[in-house]
PDB file of N, CA and C in Angstrom:
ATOM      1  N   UNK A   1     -12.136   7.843  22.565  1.00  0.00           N
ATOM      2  CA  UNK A   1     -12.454   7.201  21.299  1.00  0.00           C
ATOM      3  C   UNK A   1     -11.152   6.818  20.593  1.00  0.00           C
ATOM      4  N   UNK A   2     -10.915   5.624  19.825  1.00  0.00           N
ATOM      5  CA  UNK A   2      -9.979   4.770  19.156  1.00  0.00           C
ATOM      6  C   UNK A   2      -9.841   5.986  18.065  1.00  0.00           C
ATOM      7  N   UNK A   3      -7.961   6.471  17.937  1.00  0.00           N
ATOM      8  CA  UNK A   3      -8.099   6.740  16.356  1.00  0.00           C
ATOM      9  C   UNK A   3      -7.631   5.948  15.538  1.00  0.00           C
ATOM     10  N   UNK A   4      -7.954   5.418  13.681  1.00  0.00           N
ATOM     11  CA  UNK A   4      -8.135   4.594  12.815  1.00  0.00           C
ATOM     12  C   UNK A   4      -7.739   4.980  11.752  1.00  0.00           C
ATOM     13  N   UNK A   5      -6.578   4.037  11.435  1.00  0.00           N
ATOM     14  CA  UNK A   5      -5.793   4.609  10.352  1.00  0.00           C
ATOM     15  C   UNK A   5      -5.738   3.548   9.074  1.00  0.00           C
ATOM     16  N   UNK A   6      -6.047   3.369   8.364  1.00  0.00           N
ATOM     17  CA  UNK A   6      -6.726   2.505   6.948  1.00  0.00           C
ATOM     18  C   UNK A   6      -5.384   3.507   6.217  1.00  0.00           C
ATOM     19  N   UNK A   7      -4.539   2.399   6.050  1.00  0.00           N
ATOM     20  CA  UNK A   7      -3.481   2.481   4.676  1.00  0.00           C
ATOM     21  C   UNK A   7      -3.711   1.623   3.519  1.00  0.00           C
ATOM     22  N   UNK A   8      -2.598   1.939   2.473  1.00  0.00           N
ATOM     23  CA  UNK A   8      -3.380   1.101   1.454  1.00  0.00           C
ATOM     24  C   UNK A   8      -2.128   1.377   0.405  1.00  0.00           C
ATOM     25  N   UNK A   9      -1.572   0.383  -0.408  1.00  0.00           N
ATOM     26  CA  UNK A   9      -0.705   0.298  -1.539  1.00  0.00           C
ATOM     27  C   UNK A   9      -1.958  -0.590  -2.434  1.00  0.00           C
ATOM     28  N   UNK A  10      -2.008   0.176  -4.046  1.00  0.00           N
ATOM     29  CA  UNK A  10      -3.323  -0.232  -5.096  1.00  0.00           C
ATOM     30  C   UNK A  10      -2.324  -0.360  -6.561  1.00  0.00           C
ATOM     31  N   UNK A  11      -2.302  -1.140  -6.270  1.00  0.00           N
ATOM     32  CA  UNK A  11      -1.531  -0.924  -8.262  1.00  0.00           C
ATOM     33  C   UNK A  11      -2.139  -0.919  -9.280  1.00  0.00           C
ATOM     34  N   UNK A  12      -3.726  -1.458  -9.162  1.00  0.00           N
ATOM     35  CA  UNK A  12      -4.682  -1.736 -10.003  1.00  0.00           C
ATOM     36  C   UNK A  12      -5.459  -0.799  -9.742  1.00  0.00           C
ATOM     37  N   UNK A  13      -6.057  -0.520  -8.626  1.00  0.00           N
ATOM     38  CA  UNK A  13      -7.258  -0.068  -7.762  1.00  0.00           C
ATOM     39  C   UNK A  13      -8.163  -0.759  -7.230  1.00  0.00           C
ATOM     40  N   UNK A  14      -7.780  -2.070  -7.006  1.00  0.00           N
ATOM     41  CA  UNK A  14      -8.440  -3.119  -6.560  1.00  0.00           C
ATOM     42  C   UNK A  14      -8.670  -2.215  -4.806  1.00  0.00           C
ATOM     43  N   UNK A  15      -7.296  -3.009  -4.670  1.00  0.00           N
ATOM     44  CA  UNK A  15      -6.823  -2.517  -3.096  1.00  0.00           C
ATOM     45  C   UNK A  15      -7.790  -1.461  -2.548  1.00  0.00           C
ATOM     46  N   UNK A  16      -7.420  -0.085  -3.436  1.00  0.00           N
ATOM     47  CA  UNK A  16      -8.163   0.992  -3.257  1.00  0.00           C
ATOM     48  C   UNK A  16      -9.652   0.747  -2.678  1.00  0.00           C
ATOM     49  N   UNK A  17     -10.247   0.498  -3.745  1.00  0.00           N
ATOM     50  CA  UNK A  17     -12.198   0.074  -3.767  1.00  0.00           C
ATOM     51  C   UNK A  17     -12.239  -0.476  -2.032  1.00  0.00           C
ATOM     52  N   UNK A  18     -11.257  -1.686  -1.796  1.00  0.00           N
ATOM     53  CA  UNK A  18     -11.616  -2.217  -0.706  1.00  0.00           C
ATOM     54  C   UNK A  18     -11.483  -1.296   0.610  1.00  0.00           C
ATOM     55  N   UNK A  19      -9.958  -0.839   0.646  1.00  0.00           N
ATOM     56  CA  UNK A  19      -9.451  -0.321   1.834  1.00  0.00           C
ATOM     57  C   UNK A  19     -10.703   1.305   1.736  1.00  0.00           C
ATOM     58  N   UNK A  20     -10.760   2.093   0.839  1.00  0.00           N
ATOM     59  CA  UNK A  20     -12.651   2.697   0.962  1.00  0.00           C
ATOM     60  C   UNK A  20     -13.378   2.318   1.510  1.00  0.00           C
ATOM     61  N   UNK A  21     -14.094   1.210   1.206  1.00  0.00           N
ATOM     62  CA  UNK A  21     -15.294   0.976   1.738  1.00  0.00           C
ATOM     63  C   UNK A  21     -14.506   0.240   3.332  1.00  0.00           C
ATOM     64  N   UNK A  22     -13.615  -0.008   3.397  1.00  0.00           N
ATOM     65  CA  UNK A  22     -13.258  -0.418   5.155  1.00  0.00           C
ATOM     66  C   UNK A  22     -13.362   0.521   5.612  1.00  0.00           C
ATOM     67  N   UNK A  23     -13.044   1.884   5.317  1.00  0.00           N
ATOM     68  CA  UNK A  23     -12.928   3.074   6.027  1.00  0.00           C
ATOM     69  C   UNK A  23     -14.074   3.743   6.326  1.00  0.00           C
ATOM     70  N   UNK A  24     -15.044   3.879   5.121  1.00  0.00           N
ATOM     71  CA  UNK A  24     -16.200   3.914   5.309  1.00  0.00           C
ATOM     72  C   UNK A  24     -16.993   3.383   6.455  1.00  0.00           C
ATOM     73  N   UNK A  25     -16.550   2.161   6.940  1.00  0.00           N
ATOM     74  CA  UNK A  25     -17.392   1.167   8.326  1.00  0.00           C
ATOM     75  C   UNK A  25     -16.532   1.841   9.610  1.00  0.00           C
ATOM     76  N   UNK A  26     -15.454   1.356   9.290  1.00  0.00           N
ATOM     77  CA  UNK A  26     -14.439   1.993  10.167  1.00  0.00           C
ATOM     78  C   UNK A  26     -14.736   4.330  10.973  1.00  0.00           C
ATOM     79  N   UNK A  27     -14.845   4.256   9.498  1.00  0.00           N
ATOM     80  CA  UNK A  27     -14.720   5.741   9.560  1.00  0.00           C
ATOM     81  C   UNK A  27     -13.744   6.458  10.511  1.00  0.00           C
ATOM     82  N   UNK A  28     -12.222   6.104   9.943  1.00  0.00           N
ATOM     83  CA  UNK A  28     -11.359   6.536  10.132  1.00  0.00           C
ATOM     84  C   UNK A  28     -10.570   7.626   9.124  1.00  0.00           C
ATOM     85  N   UNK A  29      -9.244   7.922   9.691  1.00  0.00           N
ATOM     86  CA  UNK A  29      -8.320   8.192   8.412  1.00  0.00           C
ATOM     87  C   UNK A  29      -7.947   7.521   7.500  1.00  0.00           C
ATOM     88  N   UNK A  30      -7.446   7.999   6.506  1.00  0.00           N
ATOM     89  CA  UNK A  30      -7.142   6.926   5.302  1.00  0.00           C
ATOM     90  C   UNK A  30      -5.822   7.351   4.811  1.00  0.00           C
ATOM     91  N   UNK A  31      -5.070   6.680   3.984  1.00  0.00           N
ATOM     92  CA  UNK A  31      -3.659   6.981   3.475  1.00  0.00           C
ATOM     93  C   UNK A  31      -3.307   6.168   2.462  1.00  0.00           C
ATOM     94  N   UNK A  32      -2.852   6.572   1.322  1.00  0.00           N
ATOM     95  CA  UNK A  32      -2.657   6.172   0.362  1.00  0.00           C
ATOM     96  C   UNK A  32      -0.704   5.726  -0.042  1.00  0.00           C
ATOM     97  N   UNK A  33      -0.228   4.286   0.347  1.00  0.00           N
ATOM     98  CA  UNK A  33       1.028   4.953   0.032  1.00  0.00           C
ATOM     99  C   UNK A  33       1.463   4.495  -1.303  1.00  0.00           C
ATOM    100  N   UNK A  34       1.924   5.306  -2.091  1.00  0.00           N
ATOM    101  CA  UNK A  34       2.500   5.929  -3.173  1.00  0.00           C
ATOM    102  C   UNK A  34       3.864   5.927  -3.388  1.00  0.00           C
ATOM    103  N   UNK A  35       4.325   5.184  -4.696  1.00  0.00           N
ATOM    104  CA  UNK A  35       5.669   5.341  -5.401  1.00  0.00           C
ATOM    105  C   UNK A  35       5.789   6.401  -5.567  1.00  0.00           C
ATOM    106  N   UNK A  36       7.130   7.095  -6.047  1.00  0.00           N
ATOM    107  CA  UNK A  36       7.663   8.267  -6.963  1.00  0.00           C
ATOM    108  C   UNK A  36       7.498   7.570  -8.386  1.00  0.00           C
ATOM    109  N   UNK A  37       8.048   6.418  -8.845  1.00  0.00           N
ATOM    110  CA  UNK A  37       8.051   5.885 -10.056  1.00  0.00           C
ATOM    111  C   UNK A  37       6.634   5.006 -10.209  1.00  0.00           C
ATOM    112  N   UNK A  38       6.064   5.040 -10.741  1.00  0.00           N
ATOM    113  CA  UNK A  38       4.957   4.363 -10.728  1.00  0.00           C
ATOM    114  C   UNK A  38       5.259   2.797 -11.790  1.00  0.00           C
ATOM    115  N   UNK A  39       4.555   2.093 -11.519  1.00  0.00           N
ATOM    116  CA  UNK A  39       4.961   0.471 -11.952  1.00  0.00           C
ATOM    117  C   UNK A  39       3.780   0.578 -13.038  1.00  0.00           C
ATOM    118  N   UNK A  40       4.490  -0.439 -14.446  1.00  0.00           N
ATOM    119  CA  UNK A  40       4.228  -0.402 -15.089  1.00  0.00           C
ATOM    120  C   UNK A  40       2.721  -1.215 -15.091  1.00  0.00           C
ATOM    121  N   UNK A  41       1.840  -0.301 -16.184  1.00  0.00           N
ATOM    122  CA  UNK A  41       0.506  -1.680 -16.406  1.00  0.00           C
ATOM    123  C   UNK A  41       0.491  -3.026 -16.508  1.00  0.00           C
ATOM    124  N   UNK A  42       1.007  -2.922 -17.559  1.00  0.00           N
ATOM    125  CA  UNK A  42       1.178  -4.429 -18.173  1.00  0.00           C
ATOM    126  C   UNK A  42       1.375  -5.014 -17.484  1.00  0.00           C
ATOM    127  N   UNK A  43       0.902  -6.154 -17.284  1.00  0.00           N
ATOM    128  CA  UNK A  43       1.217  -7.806 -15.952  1.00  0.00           C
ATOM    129  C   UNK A  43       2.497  -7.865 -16.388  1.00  0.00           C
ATOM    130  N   UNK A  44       2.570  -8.906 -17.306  1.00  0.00           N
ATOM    131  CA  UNK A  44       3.907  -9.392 -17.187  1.00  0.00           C
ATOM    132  C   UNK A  44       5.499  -8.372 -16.454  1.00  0.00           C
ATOM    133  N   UNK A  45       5.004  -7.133 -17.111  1.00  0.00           N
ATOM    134  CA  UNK A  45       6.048  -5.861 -16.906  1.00  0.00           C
ATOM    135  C   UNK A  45       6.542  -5.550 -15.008  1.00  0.00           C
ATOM    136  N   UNK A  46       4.889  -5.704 -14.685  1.00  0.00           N
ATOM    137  CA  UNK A  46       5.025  -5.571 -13.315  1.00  0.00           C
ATOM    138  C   UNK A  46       5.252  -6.641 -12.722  1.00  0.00           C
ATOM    139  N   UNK A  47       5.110  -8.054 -12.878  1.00  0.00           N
ATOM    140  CA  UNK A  47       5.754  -8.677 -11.916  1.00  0.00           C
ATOM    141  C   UNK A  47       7.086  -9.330 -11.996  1.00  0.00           C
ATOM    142  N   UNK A  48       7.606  -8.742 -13.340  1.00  0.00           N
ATOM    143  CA  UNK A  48       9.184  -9.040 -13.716  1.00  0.00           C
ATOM    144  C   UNK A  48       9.638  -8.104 -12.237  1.00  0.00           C
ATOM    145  N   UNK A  49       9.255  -6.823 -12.370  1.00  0.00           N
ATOM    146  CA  UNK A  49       9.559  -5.795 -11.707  1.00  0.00           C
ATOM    147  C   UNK A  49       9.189  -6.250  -9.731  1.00  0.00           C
ATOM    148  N   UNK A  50       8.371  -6.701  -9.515  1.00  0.00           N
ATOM    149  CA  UNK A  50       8.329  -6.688  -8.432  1.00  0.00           C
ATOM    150  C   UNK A  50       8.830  -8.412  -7.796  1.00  0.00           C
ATOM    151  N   UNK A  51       9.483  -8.983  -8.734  1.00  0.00           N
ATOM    152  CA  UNK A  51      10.138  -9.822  -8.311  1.00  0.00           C
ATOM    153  C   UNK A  51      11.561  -9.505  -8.085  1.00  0.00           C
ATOM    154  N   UNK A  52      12.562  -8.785  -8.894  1.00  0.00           N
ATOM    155  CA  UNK A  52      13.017  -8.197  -8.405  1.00  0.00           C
ATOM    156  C   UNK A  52      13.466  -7.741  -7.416  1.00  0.00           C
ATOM    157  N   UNK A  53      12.267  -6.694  -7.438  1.00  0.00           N
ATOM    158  CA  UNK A  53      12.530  -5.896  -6.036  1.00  0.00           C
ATOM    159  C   UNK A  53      12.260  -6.571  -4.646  1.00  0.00           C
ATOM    160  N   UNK A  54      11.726  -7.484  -4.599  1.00  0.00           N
ATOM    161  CA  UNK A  54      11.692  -8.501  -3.675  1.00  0.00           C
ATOM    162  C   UNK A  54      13.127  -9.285  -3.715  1.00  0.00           C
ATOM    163  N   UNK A  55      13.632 -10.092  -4.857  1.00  0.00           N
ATOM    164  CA  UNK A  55      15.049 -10.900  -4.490  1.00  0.00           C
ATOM    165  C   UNK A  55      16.239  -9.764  -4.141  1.00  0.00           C
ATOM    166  N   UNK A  56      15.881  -8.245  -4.856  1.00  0.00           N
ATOM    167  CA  UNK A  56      16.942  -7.854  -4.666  1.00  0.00           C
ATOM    168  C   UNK A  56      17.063  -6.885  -3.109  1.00  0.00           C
ATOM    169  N   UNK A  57      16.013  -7.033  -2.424  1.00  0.00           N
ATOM    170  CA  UNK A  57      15.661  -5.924  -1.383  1.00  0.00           C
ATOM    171  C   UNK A  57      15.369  -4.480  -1.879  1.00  0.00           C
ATOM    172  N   UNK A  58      14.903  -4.222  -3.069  1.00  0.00           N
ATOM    173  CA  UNK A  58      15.046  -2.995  -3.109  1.00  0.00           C
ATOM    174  C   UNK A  58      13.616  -2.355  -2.799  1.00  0.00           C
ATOM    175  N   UNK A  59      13.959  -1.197  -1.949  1.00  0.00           N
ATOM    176  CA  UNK A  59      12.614  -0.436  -1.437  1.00  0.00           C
ATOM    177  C   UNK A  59      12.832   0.933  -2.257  1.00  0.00           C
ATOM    178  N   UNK A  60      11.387   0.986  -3.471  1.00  0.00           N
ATOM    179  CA  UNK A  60      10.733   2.073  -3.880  1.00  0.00           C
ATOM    180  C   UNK A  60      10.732   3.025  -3.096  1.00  0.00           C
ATOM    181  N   UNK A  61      11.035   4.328  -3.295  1.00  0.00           N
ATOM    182  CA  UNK A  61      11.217   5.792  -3.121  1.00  0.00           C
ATOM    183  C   UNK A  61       9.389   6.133  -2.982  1.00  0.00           C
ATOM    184  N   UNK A  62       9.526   6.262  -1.728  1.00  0.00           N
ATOM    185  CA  UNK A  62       7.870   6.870  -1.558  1.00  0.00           C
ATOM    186  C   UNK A  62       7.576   8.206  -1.649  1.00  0.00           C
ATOM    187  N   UNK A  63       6.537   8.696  -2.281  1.00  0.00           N
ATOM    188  CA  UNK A  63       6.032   9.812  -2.879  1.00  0.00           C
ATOM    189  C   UNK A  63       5.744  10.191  -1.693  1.00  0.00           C
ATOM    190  N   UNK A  64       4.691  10.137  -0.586  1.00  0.00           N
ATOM    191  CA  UNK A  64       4.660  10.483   0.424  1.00  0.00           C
ATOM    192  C   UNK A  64       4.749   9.741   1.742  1.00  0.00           C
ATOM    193  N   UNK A  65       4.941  10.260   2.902  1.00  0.00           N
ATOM    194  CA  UNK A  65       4.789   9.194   4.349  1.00  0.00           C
ATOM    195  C   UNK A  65       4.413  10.451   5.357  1.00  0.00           C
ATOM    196  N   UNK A  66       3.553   9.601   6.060  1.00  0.00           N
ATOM    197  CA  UNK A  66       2.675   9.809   7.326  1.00  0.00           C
ATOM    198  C   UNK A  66       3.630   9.912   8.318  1.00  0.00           C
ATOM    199  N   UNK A  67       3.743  11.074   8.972  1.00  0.00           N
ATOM    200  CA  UNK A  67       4.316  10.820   9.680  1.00  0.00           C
ATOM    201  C   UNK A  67       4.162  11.015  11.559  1.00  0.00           C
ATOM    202  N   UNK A  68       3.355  10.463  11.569  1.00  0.00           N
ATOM    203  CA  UNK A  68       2.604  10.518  13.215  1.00  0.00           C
ATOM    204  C   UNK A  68       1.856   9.241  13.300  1.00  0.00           C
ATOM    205  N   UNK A  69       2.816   8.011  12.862  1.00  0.00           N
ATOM    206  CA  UNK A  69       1.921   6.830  12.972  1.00  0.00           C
ATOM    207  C   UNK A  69       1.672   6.518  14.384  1.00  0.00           C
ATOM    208  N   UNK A  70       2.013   7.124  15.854  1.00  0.00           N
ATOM    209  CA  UNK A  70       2.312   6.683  17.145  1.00  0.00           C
ATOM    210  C   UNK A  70       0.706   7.554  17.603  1.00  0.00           C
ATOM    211  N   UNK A  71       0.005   8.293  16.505  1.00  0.00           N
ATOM    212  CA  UNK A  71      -0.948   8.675  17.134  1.00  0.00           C
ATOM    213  C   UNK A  71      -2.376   8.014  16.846  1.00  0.00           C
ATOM    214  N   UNK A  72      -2.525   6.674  16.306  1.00  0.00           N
ATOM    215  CA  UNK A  72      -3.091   5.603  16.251  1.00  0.00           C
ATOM    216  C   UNK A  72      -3.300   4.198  17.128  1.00  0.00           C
ATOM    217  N   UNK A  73      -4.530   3.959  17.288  1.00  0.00           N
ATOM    218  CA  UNK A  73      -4.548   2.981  18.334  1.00  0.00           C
ATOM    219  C   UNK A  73      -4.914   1.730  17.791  1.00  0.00           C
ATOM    220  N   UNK A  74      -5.199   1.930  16.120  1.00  0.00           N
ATOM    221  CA  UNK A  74      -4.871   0.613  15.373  1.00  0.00           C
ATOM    222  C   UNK A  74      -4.939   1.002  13.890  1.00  0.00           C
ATOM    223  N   UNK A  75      -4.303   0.165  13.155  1.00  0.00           N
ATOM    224  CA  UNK A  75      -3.436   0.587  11.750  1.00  0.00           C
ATOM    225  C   UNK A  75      -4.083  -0.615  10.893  1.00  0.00           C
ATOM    226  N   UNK A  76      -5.064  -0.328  10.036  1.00  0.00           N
ATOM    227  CA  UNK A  76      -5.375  -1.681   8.587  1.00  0.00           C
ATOM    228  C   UNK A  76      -4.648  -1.518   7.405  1.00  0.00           C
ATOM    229  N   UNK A  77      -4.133  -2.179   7.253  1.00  0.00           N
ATOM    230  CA  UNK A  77      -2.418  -2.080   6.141  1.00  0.00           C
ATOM    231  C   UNK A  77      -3.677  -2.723   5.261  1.00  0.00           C
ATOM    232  N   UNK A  78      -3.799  -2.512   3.655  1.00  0.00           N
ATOM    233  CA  UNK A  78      -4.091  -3.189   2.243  1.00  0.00           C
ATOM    234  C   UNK A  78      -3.294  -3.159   1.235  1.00  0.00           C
ATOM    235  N   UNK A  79      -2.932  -4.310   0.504  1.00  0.00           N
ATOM    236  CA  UNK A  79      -2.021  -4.258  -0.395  1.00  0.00           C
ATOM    237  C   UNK A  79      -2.228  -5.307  -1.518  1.00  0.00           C
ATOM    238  N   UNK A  80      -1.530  -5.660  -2.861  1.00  0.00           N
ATOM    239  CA  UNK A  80      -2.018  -6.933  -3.105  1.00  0.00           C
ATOM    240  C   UNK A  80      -0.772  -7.658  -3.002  1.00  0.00           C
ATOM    241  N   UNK A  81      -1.283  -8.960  -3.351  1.00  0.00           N
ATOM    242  CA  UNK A  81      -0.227 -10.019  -2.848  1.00  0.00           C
ATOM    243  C   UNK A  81       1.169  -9.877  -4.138  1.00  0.00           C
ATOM    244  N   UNK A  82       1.928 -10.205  -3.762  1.00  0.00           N
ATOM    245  CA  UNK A  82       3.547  -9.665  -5.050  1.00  0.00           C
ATOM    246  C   UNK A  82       4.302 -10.517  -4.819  1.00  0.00           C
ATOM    247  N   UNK A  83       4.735 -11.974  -5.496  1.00  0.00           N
ATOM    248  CA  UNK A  83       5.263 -12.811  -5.266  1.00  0.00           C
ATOM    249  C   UNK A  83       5.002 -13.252  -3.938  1.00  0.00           C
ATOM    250  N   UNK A  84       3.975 -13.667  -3.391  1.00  0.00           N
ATOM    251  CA  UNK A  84       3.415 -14.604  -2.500  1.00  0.00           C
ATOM    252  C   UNK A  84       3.574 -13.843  -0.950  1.00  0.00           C
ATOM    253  N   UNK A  85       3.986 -12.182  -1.230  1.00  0.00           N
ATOM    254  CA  UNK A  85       4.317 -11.228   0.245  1.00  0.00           C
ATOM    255  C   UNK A  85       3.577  -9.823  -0.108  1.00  0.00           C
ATOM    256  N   UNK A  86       4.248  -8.990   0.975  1.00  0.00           N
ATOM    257  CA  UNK A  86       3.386  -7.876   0.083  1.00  0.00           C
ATOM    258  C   UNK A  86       4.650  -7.206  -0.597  1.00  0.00           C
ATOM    259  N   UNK A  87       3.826  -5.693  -1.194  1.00  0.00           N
ATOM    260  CA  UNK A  87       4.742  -5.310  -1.977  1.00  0.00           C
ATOM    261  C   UNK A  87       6.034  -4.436  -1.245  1.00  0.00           C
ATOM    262  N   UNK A  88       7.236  -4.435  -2.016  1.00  0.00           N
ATOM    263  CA  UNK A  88       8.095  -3.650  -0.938  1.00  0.00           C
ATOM    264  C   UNK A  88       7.920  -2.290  -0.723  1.00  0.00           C
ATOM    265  N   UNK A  89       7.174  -1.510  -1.758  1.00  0.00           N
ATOM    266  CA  UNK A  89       6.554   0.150  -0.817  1.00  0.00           C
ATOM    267  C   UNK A  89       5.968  -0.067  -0.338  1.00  0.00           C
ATOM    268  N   UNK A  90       5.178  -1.270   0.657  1.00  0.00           N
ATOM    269  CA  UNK A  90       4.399  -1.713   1.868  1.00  0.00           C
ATOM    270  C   UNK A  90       5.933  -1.415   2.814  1.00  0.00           C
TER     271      UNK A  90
END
């Protein structure tokens, strides 16, 4: 049997709701990945911020990581879109 690994970066909880109910069909593992600093509410605030971190390369300090991704036989990445890519803690 396939094992199924459903990740997911949510800044809203959009992401979240979806990459759930995929997992749910799927009925796999799930993983949540997570800043240390968390990004601000406010729109404007956050995409000053994640433009940024996109022109400048900078990769967010992750709160946690998985670390046995080689024991998966397929991986559903969710994220939302952040200046037209995904976000850089993707």
């Amino acid at each position: 049997m396939k094992k199924i690994l459903v990740t997911y970066f949510s800044h809203s909880g959009n992401t979240r709701v979806v990459a759930e109910k995929i997992n749910s069909i799927l009925n796999g593992d799930i993983f949540e990945i997570e800043t240390v600093d968390k990004y601000p509410v406010k729109y404007n605030l956050v995409v000053n911020q994640a433009k940024k971190e996109i022109e400048d390369q900078i990769k967010p300090v992750l709160l946690n990581r998985l670390a046995h991704f080689n024991e998966y036989d397929t991986i559903v990445i969710g994220y939302p879109m952040w200046w037209y890519t995904c976000p850089m803690a993707v």
